[in-house]
Protein backbone atom coordinates (compact mmCIF):
# COMPACT_ATOMS: atom_id res chain seq x y z
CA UNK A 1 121.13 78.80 188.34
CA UNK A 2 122.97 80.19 191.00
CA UNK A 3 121.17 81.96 194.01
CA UNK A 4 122.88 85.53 193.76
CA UNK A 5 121.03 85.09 190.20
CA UNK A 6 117.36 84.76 191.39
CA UNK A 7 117.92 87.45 193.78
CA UNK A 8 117.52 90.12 190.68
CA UNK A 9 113.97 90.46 191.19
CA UNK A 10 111.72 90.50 194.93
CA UNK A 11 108.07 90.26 195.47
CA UNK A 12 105.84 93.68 195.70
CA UNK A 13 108.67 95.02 193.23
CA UNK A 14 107.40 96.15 189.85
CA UNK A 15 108.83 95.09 186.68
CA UNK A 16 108.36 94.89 182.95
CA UNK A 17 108.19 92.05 181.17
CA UNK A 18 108.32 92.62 177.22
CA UNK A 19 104.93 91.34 176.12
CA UNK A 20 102.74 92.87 178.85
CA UNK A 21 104.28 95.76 180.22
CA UNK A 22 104.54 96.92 184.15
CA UNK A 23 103.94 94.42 186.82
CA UNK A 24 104.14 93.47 190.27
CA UNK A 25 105.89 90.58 191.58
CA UNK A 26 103.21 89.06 194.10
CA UNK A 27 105.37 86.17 195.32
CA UNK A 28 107.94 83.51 194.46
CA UNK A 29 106.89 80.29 194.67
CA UNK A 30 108.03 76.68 194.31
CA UNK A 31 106.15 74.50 192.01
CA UNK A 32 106.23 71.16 190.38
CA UNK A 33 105.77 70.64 186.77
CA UNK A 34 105.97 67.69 185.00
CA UNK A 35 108.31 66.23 187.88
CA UNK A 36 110.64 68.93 187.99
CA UNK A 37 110.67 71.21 190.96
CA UNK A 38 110.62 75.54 189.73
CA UNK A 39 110.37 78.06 191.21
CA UNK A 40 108.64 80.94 189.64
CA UNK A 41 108.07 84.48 190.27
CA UNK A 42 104.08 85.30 190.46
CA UNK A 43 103.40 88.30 188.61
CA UNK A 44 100.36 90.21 189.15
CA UNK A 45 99.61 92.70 185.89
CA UNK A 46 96.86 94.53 187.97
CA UNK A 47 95.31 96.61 184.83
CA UNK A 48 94.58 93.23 182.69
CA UNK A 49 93.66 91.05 185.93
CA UNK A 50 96.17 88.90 184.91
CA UNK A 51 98.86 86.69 186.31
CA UNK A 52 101.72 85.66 185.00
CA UNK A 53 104.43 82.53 186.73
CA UNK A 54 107.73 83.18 184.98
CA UNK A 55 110.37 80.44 185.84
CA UNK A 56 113.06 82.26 187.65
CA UNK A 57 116.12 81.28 185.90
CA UNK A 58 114.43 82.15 182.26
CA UNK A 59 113.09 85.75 183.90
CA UNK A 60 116.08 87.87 182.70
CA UNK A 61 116.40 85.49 179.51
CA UNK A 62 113.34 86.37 177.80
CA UNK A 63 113.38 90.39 178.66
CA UNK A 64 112.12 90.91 182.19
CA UNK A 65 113.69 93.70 183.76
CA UNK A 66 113.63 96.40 186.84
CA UNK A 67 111.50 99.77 185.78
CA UNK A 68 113.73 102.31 183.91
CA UNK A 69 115.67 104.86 185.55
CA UNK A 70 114.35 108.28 185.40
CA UNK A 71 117.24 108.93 183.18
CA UNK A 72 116.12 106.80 180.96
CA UNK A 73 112.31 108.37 181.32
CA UNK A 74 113.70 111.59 180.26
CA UNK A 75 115.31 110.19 177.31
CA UNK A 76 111.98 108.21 176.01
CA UNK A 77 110.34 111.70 176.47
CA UNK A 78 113.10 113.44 174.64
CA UNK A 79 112.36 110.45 171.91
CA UNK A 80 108.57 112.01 171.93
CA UNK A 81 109.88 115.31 171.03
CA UNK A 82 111.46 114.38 168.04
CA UNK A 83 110.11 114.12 164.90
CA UNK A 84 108.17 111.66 163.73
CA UNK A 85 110.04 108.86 161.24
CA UNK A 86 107.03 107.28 159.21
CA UNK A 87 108.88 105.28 156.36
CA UNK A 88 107.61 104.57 152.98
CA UNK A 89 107.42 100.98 153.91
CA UNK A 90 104.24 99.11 153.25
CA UNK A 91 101.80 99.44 155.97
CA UNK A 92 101.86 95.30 156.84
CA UNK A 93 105.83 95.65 157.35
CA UNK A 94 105.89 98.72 159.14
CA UNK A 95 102.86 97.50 161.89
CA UNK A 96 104.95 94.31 162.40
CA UNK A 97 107.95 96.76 162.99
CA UNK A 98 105.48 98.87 165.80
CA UNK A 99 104.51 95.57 166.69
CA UNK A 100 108.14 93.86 167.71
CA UNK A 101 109.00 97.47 169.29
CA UNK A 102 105.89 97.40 171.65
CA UNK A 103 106.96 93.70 172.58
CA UNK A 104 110.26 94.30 173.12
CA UNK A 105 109.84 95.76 176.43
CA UNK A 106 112.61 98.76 175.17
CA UNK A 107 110.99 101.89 176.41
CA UNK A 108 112.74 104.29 173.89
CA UNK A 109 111.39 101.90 171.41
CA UNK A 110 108.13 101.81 172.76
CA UNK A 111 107.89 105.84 172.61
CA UNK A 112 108.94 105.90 168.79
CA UNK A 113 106.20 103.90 168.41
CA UNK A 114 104.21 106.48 170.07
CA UNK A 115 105.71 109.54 168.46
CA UNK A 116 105.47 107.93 165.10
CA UNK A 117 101.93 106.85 165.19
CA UNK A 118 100.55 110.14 167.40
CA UNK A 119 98.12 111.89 165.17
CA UNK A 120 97.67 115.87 166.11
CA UNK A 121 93.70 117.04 165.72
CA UNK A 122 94.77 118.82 162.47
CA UNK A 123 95.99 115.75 160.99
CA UNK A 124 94.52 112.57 158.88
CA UNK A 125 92.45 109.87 160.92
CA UNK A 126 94.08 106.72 161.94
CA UNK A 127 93.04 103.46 160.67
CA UNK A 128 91.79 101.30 163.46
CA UNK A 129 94.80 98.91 163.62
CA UNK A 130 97.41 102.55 163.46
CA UNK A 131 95.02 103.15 166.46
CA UNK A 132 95.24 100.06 168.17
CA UNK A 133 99.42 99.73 168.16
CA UNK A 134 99.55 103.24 169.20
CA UNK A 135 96.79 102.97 172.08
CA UNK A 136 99.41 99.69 173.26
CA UNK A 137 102.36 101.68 172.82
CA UNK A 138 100.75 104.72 174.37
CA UNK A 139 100.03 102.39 177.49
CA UNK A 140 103.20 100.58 178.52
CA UNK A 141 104.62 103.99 177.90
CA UNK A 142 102.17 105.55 180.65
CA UNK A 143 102.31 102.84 182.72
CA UNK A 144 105.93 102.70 183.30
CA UNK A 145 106.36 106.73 183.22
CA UNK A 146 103.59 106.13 185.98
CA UNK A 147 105.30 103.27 187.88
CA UNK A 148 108.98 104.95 187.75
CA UNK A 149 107.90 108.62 188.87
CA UNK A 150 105.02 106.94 191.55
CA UNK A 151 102.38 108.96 190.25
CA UNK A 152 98.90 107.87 189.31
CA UNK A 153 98.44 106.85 185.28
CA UNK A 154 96.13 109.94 184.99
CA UNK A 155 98.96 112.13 185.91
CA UNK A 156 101.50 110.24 183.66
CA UNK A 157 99.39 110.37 180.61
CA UNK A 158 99.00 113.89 181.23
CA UNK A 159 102.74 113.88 181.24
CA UNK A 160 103.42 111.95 178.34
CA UNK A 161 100.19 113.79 176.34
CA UNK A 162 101.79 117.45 177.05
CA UNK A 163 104.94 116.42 175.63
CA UNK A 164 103.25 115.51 172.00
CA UNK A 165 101.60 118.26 171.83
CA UNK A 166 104.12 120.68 172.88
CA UNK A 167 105.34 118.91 169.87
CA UNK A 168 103.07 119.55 167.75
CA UNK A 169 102.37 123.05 168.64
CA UNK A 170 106.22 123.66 167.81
């Protein structure tokens, strides 16, 4: 617990933490629980109104990190592009697969999930919980896309939705 460590992270600075996506660190505050003095970063995830106090010292434990680079951006988008992987899995095993990619926080992960599960207008309906994990995969992906490049989530989405169906139309 050393301070150069807790200096990672600085309030009004987004971040993503694996199970809920982008957020904004509001403030860092001291507080005591159960005797013991934290301090915590106070994330604000705007879109749920939700907040979140993460203990400092855990933060980079359990996942949180700084936005991706665009680089990275790029490379989730070239992800989209690709083709989608479905495997022959059982539908329980592959939605807890979706499921541990969402919540990993990994942003290429998050847009297999989105490339696998995206469903052109030609193609078979989703069942409601394909559409579910691919409407919260779809999200974090906008959301950071949105975050990193400082554009509205409109625009992103619009970003992200070209790219599948440039996709598809290929």
């Amino acid at each position: 617990m050393t301070k150069s460590k807790k200096s990672e992270f600085r309030p009004n600075e987004y971040v993503v933490y694996p199970a809920h996506g982008v957020g904004q660190i509001v403030s860092i505050e001291e507080q005591e629980i159960a005797g013991i003095s934290l301090e915590l970063f106070v994330i604000s995830f705007e879109k749920d109104k939700m907040t979140l106090r993460v203990p400092t010292h855990k933060a980079t434990e359990i996942g949180m990190r700084s936005l991706s680079s665009p680089d990275v951006i790029s490379q989730a988008m070239k992800t989209l592009r690709g083709k989608a992987k479905v495997k022959r899995a059982m539908w329980s095993r592959r939605a807890q697969e979706y499921e541990q990619k969402i919540n990993s926080g990994d942003l290429i992960a998050i847009a297999e999930v989105v490339r696998d599960l995206h469903r052109g207008d030609d193609q078979r309906e989703q069942s409601y919980s394909e559409r579910q994990l691919y409407e919260a995969a779809l999200e974090r992906l906008t959301r950071e896309v949105a975050a990193v490049s400082g554009e509205d989530e409109l625009a992103a989405a619009k970003q992200v939705d070209d790219v599948l169906v440039s996709r598809a139309a290929a």
